[in-house]
C-alpha atoms as a PDB file:
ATOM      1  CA  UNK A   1      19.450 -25.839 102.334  1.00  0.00           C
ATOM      2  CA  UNK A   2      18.405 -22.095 102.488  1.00  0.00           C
ATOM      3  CA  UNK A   3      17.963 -20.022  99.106  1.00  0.00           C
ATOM      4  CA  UNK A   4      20.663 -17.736 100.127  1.00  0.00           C
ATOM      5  CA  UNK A   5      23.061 -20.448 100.617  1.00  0.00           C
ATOM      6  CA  UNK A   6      22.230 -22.049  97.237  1.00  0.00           C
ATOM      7  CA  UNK A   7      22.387 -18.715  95.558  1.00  0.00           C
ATOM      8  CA  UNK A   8      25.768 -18.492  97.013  1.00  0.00           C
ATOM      9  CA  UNK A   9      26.984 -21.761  96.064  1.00  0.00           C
ATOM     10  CA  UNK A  10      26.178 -21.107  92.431  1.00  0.00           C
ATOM     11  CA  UNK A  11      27.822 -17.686  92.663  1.00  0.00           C
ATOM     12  CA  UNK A  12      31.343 -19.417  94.325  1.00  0.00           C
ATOM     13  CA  UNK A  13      30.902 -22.100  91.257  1.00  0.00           C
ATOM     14  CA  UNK A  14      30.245 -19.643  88.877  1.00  0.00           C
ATOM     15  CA  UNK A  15      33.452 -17.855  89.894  1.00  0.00           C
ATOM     16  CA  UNK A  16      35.736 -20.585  89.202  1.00  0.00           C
ATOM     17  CA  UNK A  17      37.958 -19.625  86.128  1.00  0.00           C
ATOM     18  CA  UNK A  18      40.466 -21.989  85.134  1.00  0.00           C
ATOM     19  CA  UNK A  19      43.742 -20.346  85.283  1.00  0.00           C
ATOM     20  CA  UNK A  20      46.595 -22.783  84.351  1.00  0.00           C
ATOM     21  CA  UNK A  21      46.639 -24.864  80.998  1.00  0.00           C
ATOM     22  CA  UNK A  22      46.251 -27.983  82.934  1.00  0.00           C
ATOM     23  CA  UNK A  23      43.067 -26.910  84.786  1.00  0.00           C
ATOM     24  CA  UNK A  24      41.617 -25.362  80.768  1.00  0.00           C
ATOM     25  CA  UNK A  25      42.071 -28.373  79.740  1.00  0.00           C
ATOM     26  CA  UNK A  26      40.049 -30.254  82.505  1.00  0.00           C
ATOM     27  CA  UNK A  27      37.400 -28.167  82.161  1.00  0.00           C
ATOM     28  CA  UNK A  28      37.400 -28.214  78.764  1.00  0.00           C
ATOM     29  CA  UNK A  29      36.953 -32.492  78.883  1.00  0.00           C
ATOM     30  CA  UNK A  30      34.524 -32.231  82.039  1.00  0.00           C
ATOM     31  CA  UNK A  31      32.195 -29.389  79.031  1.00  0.00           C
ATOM     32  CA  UNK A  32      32.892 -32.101  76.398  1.00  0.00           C
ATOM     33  CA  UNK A  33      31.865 -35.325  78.536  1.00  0.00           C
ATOM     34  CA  UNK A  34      28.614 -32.678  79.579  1.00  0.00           C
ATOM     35  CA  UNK A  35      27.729 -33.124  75.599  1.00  0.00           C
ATOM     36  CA  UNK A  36      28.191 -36.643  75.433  1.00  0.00           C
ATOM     37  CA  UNK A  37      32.030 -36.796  74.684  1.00  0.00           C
ATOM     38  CA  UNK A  38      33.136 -40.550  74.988  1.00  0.00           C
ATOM     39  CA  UNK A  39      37.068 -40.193  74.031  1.00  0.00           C
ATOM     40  CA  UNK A  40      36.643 -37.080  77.089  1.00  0.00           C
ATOM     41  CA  UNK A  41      35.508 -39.408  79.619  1.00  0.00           C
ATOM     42  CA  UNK A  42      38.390 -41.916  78.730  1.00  0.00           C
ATOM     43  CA  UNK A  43      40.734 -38.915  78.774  1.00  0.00           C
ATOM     44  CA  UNK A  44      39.634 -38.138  82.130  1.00  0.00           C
ATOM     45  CA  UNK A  45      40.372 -41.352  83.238  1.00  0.00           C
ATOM     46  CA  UNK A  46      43.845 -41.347  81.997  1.00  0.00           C
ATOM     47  CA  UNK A  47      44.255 -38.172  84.339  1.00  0.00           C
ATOM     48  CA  UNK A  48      43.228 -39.674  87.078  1.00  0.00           C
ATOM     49  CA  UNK A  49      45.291 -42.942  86.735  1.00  0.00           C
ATOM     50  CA  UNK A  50      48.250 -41.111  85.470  1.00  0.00           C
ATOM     51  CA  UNK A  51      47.964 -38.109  88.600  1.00  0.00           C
ATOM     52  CA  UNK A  52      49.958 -35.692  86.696  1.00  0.00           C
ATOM     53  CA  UNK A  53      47.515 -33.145  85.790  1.00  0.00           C
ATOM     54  CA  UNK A  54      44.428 -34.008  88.145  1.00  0.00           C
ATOM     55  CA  UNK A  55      45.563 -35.594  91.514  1.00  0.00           C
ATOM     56  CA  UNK A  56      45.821 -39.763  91.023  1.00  0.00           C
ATOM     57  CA  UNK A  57      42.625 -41.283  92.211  1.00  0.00           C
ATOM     58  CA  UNK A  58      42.423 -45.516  90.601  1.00  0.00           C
ATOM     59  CA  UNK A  59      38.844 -45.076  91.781  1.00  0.00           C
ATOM     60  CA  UNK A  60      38.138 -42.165  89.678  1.00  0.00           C
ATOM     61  CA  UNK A  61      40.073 -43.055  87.056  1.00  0.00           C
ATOM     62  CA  UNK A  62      37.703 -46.806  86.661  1.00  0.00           C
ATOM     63  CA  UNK A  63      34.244 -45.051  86.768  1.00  0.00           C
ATOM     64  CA  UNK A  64      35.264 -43.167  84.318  1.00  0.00           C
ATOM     65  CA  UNK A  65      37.224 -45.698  82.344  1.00  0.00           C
ATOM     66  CA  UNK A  66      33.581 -47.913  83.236  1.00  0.00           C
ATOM     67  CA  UNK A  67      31.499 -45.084  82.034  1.00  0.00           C
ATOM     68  CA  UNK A  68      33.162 -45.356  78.535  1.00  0.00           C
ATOM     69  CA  UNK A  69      33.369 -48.952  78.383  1.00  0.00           C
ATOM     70  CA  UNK A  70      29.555 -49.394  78.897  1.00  0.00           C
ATOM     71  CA  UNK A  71      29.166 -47.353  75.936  1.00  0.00           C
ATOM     72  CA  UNK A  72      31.106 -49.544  74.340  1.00  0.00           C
ATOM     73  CA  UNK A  73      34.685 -47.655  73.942  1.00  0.00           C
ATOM     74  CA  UNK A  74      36.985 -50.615  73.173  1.00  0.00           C
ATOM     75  CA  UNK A  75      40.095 -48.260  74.518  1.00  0.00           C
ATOM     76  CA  UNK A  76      38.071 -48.026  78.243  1.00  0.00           C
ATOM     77  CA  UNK A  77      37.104 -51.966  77.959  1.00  0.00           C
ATOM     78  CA  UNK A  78      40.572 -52.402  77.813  1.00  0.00           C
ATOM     79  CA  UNK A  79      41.681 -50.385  80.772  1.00  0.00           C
ATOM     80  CA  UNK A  80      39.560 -51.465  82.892  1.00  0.00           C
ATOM     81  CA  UNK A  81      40.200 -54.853  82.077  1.00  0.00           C
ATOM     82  CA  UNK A  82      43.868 -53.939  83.271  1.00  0.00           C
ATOM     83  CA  UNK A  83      43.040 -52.533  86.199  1.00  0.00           C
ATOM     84  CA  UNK A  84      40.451 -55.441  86.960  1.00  0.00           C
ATOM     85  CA  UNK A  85      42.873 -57.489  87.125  1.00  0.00           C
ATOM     86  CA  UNK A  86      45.686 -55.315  88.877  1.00  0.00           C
ATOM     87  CA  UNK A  87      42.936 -54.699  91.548  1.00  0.00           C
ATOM     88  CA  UNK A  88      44.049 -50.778  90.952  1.00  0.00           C
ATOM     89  CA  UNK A  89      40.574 -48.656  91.559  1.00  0.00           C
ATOM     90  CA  UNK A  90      38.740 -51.734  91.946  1.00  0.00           C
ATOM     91  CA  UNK A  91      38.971 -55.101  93.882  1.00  0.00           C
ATOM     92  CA  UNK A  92      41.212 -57.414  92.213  1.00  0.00           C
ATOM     93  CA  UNK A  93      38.834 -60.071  89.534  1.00  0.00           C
ATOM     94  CA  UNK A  94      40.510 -61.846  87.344  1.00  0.00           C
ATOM     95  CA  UNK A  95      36.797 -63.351  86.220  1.00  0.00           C
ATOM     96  CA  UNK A  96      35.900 -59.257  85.685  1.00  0.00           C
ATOM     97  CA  UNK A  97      39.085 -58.847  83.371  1.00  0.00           C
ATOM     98  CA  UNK A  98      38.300 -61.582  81.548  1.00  0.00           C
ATOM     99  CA  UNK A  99      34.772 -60.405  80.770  1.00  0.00           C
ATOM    100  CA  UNK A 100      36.482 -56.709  79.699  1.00  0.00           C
ATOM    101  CA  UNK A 101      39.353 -58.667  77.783  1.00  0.00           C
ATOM    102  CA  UNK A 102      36.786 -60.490  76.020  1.00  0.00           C
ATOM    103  CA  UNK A 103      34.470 -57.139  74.939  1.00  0.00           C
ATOM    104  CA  UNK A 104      37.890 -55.340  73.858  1.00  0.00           C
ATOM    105  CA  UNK A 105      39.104 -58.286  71.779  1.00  0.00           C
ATOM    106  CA  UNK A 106      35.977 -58.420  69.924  1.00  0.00           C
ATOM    107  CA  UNK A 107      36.171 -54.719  69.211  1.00  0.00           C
ATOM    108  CA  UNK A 108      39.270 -55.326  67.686  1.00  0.00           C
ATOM    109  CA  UNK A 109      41.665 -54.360  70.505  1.00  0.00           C
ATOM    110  CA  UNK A 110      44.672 -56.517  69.817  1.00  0.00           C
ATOM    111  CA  UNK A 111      46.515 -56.440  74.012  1.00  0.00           C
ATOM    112  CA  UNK A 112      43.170 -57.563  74.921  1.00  0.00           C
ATOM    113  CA  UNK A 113      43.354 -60.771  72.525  1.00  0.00           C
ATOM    114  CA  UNK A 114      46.978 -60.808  73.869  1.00  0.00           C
ATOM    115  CA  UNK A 115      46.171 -60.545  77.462  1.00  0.00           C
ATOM    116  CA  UNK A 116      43.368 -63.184  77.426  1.00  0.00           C
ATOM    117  CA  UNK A 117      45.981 -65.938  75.919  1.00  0.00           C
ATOM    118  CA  UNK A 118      48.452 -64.839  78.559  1.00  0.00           C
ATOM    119  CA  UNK A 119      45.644 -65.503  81.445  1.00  0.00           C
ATOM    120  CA  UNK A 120      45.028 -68.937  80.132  1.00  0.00           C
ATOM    121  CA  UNK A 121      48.164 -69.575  79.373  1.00  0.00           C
ATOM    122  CA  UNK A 122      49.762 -69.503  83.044  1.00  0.00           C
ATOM    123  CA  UNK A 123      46.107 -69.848  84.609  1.00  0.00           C
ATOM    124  CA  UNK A 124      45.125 -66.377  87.481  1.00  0.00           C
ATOM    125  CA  UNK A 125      43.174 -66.425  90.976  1.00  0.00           C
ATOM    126  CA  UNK A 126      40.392 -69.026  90.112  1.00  0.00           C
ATOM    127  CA  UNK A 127      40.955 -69.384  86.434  1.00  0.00           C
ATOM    128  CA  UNK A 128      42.202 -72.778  85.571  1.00  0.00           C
ATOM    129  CA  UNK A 129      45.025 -73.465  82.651  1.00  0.00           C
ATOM    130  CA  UNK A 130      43.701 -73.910  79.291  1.00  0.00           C
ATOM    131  CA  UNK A 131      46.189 -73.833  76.563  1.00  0.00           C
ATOM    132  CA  UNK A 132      43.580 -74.337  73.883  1.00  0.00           C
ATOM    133  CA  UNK A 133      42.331 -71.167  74.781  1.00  0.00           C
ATOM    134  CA  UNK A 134      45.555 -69.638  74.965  1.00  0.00           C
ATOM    135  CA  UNK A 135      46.474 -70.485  71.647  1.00  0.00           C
ATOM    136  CA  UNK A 136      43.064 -69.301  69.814  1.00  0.00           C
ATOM    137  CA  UNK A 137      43.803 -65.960  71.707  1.00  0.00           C
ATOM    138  CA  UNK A 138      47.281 -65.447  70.916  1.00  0.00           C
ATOM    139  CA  UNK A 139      46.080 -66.224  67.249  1.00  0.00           C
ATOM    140  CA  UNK A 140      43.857 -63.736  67.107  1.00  0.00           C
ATOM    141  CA  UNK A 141      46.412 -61.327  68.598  1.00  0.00           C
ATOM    142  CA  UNK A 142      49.175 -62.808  65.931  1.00  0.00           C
ATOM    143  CA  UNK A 143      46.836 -62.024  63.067  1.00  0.00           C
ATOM    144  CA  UNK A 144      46.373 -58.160  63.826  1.00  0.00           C
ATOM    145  CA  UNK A 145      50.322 -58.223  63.891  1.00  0.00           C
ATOM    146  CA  UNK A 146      51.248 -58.236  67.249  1.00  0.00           C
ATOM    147  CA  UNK A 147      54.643 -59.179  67.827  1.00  0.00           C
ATOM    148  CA  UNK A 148      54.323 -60.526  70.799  1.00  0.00           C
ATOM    149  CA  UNK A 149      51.048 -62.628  70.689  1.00  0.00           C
ATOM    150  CA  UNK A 150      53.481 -64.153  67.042  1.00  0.00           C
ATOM    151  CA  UNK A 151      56.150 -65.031  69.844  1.00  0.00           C
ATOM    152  CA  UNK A 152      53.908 -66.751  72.165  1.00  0.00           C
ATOM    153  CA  UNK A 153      51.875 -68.685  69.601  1.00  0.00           C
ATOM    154  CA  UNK A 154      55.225 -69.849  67.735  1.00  0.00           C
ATOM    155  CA  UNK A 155      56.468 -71.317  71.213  1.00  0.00           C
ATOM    156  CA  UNK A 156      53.021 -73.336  71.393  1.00  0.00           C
ATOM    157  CA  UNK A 157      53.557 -74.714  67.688  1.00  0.00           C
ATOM    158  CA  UNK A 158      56.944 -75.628  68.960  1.00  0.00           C
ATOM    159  CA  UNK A 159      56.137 -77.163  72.324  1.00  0.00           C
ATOM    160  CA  UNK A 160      52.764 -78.956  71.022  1.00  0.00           C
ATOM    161  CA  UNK A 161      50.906 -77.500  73.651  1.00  0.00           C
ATOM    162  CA  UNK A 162      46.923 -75.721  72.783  1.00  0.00           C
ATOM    163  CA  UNK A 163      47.820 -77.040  68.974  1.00  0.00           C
ATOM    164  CA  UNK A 164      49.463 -79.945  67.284  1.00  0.00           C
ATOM    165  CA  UNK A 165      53.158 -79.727  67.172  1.00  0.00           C
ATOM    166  CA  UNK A 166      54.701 -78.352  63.856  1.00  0.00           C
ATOM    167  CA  UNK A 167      58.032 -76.913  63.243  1.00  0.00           C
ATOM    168  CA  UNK A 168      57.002 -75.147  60.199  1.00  0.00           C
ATOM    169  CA  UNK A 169      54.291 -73.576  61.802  1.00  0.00           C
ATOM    170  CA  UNK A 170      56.311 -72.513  64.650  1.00  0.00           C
ATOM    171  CA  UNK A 171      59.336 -70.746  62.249  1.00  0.00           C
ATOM    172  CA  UNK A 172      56.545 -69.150  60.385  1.00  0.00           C
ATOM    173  CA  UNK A 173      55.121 -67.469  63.273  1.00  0.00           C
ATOM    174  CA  UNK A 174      58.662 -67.040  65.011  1.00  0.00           C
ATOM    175  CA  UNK A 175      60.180 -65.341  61.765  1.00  0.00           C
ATOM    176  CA  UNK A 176      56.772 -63.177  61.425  1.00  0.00           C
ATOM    177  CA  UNK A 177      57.899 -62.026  65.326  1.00  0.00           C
ATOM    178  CA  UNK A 178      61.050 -61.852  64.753  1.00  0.00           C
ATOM    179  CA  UNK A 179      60.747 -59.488  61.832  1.00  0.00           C
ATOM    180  CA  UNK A 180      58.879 -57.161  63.816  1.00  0.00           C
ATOM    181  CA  UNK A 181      61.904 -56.971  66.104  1.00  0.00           C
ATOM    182  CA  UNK A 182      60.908 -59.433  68.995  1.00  0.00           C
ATOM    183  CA  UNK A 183      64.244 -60.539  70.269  1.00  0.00           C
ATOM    184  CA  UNK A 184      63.054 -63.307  71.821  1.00  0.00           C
ATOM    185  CA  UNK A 185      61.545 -64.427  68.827  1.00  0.00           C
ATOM    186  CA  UNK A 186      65.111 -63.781  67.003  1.00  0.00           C
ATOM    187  CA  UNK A 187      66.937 -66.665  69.108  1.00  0.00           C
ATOM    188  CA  UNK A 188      64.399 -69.205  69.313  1.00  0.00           C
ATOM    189  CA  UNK A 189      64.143 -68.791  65.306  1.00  0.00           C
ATOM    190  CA  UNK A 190      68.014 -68.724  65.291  1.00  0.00           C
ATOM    191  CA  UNK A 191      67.861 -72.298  67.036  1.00  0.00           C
ATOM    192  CA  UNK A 192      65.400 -74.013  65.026  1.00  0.00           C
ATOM    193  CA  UNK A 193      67.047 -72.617  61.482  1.00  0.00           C
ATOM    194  CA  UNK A 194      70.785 -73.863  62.777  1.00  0.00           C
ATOM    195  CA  UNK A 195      72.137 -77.309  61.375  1.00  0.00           C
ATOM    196  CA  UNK A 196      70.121 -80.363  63.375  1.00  0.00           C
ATOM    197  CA  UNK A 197      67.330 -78.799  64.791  1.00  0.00           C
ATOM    198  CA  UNK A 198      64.770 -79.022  61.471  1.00  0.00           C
ATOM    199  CA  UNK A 199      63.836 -79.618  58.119  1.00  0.00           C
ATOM    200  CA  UNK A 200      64.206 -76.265  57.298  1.00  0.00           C
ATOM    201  CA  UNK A 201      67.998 -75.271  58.276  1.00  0.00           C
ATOM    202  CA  UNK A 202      69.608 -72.400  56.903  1.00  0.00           C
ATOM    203  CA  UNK A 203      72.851 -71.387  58.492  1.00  0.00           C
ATOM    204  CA  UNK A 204      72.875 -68.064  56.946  1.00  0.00           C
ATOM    205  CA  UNK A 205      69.593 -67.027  58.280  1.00  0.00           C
ATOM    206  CA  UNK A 206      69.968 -68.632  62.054  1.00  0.00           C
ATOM    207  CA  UNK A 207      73.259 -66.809  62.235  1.00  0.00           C
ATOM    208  CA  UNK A 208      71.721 -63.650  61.239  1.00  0.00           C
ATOM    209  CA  UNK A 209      69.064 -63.657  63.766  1.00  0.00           C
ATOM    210  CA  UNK A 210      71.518 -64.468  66.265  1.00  0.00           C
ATOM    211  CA  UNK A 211      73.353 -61.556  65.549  1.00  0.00           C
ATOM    212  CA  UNK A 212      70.239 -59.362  65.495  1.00  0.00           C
ATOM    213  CA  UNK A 213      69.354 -60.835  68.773  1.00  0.00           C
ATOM    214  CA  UNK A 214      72.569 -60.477  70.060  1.00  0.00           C
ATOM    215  CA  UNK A 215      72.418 -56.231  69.785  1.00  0.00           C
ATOM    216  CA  UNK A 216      69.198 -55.559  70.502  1.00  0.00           C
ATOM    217  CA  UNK A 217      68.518 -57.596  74.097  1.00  0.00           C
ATOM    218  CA  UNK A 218      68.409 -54.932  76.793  1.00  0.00           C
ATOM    219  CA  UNK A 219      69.110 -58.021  79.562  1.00  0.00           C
ATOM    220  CA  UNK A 220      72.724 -58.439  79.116  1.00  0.00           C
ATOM    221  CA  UNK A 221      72.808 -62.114  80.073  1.00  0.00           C
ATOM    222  CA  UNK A 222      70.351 -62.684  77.360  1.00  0.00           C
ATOM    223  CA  UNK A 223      72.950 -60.503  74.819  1.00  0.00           C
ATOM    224  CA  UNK A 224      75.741 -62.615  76.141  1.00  0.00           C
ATOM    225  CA  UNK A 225      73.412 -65.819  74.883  1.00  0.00           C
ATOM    226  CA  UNK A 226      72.563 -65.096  71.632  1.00  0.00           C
ATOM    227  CA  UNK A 227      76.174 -63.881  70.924  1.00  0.00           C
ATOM    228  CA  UNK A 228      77.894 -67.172  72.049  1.00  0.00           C
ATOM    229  CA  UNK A 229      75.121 -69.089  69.815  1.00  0.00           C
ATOM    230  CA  UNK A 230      76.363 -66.182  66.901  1.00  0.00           C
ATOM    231  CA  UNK A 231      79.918 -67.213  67.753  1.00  0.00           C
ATOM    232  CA  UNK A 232      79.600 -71.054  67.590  1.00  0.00           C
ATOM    233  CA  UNK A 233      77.788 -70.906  64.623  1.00  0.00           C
ATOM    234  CA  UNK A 234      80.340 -68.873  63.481  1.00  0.00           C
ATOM    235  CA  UNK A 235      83.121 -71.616  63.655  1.00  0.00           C
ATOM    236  CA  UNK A 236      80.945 -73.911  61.271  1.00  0.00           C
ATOM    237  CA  UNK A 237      80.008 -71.496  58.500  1.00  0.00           C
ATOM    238  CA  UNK A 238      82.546 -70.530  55.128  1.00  0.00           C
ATOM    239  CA  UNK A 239      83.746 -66.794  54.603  1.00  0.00           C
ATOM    240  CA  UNK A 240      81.445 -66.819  51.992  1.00  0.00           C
ATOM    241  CA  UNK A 241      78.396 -67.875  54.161  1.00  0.00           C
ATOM    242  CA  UNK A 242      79.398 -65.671  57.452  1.00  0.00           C
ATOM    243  CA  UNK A 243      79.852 -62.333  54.804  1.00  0.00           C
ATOM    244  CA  UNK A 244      76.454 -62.598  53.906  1.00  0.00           C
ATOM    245  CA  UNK A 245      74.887 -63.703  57.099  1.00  0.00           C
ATOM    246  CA  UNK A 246      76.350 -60.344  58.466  1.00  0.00           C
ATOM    247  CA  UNK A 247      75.331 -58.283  55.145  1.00  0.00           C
ATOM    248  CA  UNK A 248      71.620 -59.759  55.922  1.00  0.00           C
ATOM    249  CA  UNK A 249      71.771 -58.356  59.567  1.00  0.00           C
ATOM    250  CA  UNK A 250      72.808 -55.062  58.289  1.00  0.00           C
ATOM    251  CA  UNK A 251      70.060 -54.763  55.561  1.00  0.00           C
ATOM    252  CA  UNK A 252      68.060 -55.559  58.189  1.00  0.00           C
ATOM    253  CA  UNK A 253      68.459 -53.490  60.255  1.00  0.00           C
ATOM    254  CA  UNK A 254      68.704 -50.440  57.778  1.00  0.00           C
ATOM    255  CA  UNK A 255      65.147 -51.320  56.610  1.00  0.00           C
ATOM    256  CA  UNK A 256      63.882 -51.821  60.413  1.00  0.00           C
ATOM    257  CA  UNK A 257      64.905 -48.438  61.819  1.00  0.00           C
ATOM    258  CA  UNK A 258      61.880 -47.251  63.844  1.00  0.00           C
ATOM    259  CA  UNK A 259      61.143 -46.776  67.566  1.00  0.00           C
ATOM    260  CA  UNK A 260      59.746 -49.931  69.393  1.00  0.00           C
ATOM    261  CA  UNK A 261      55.903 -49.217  69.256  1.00  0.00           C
ATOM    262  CA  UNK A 262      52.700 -50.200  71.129  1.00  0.00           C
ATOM    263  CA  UNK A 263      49.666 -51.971  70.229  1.00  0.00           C
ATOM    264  CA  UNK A 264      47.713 -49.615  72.246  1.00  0.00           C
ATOM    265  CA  UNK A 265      45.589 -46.974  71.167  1.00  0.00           C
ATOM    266  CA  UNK A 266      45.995 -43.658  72.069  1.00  0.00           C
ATOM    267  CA  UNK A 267      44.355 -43.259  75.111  1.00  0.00           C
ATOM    268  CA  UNK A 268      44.339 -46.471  76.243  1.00  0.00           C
ATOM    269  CA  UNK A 269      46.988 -47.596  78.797  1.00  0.00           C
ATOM    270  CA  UNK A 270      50.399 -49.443  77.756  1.00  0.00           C
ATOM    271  CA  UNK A 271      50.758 -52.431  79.246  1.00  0.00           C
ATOM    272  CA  UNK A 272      54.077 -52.518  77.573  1.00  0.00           C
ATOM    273  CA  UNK A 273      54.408 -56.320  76.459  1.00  0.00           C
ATOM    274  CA  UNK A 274      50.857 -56.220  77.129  1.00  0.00           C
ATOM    275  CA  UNK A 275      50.978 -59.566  78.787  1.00  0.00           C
ATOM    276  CA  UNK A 276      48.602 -59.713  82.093  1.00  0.00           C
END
């Protein structure tokens, strides 16, 4: 390349001036990841996956989500974990996601914990089912507070599958879910608390689950369930007992009043149940 067409180059490069607040703030990331700027780099990739400020490029959006993770970024381990095992920006490997999962979950990353149990759990291209695993993931997950990873583990308790069977177990971990608003969590608990179905009955508390469950499931069919459970419960209980089932459901819901959140991190993506 001739000097006067490098000189120009730099001169047309040099020109550039960002214009819009979208493209300062590009520029502004690309100077920061120039000095060494980790959270920039994972920002960048969130552009690029995302494609509503820089134009959506999977294969941009993994080197740089690969470039963070190799420093050791939990957030980018975690992403492209994900997309590892979406095959977005990169060829589909569950093997590869595992190997993220596995680096995020030790960095404390809760989904990642999550997402490991989930892969065991149902078994993905080349991974074999191993519900031991499963459930030592979904602990892990359980014990950072994740609602769902409580749900999943409860149902192993239950069915005996990864762990010994244990009722107790599985209404501790199913009332620990279903306090942090897991629906699903809400029935199942419901159904183990109701007359018959343990050693630890208590019509007042199945009935108010029920009825919890009942108004928050989005999936109508699933409302419809949990209601008809509410109802014939219902027809067994005293005045006295169905009053304060319904004054528990109303305390608790005045006392649980806040948005549905996510276990991930700003700047990581949300896998929204977080199960892969």
């Amino acid at each position: 390349m001739t000097l006067v067409l490098l000189v120009a180059l730099a001169v047309a490069q040099g020109a550039f001036v960002p214009q819009t607040a979208e493209e300062r703030y590009v520029a502004g990331l690309r100077a920061q990841v120039a000095k060494g700027d980790v959270e920039a780099e994972v920002a960048l990739g969130n552009l690029y996956e995302a494609g509503d400020v820089l134009p959506q490029d999977p294969k941009q959006a993994a080197e740089w989500y690969r470039r963070a993770a190799n420093k050791g970024h939990s957030g980018a381990q975690l992403n492209l974990a994900m997309m590892y095992f979406d095959g977005e920006g990169v060829p589909r490997d569950a093997g590869q996601a595992i190997g993220w999962y596995e680096k995020a979950a030790a960095n404390g990353e809760a989904i990642a914990s999550l997402s490991l149990g989930s892969i065991y759990e149902t078994g993905a291209q080349r991974i074999r089912r191993d519900d031991t695993k499963a459930a030592t993931w979904y602990r892990n997950a359980a014990e950072q507070g994740l609602g769902t990873a409580q749900y999943r583990l409860a149902v192993m308790y239950r069915d005996g599958r990864g762990v010994r069977r244990d009722a107790t177990e599985a209404i501790t971990w199913f009332r620990k879910a279903a306090d942090r608003g897991e629906a699903d969590a809400q029935i199942e608990l419901g159904i183990l608390l109701s007359p018959g179905h343990s050693s630890s009955s208590d019509i007042i508390e199945a009935h108010t689950w029920f009825n919890l469950a009942a108004s928050r499931w989005k999936d109508e069919a699933k409302r419809v369930q949990a209601g008809k459970l509410r109802d014939d419960l219902e027809k067994t209980m005293t005045p006295e007992q169905r009053a304060a089932a319904y004054r528990r459901a109303t305390e608790w819901q005045d006392s649980h009043s806040w948005p549905r959140q996510s276990a991930a991190r700003p700047g990581t993506r949300d896998s929204g149940s977080g199960i892969r």
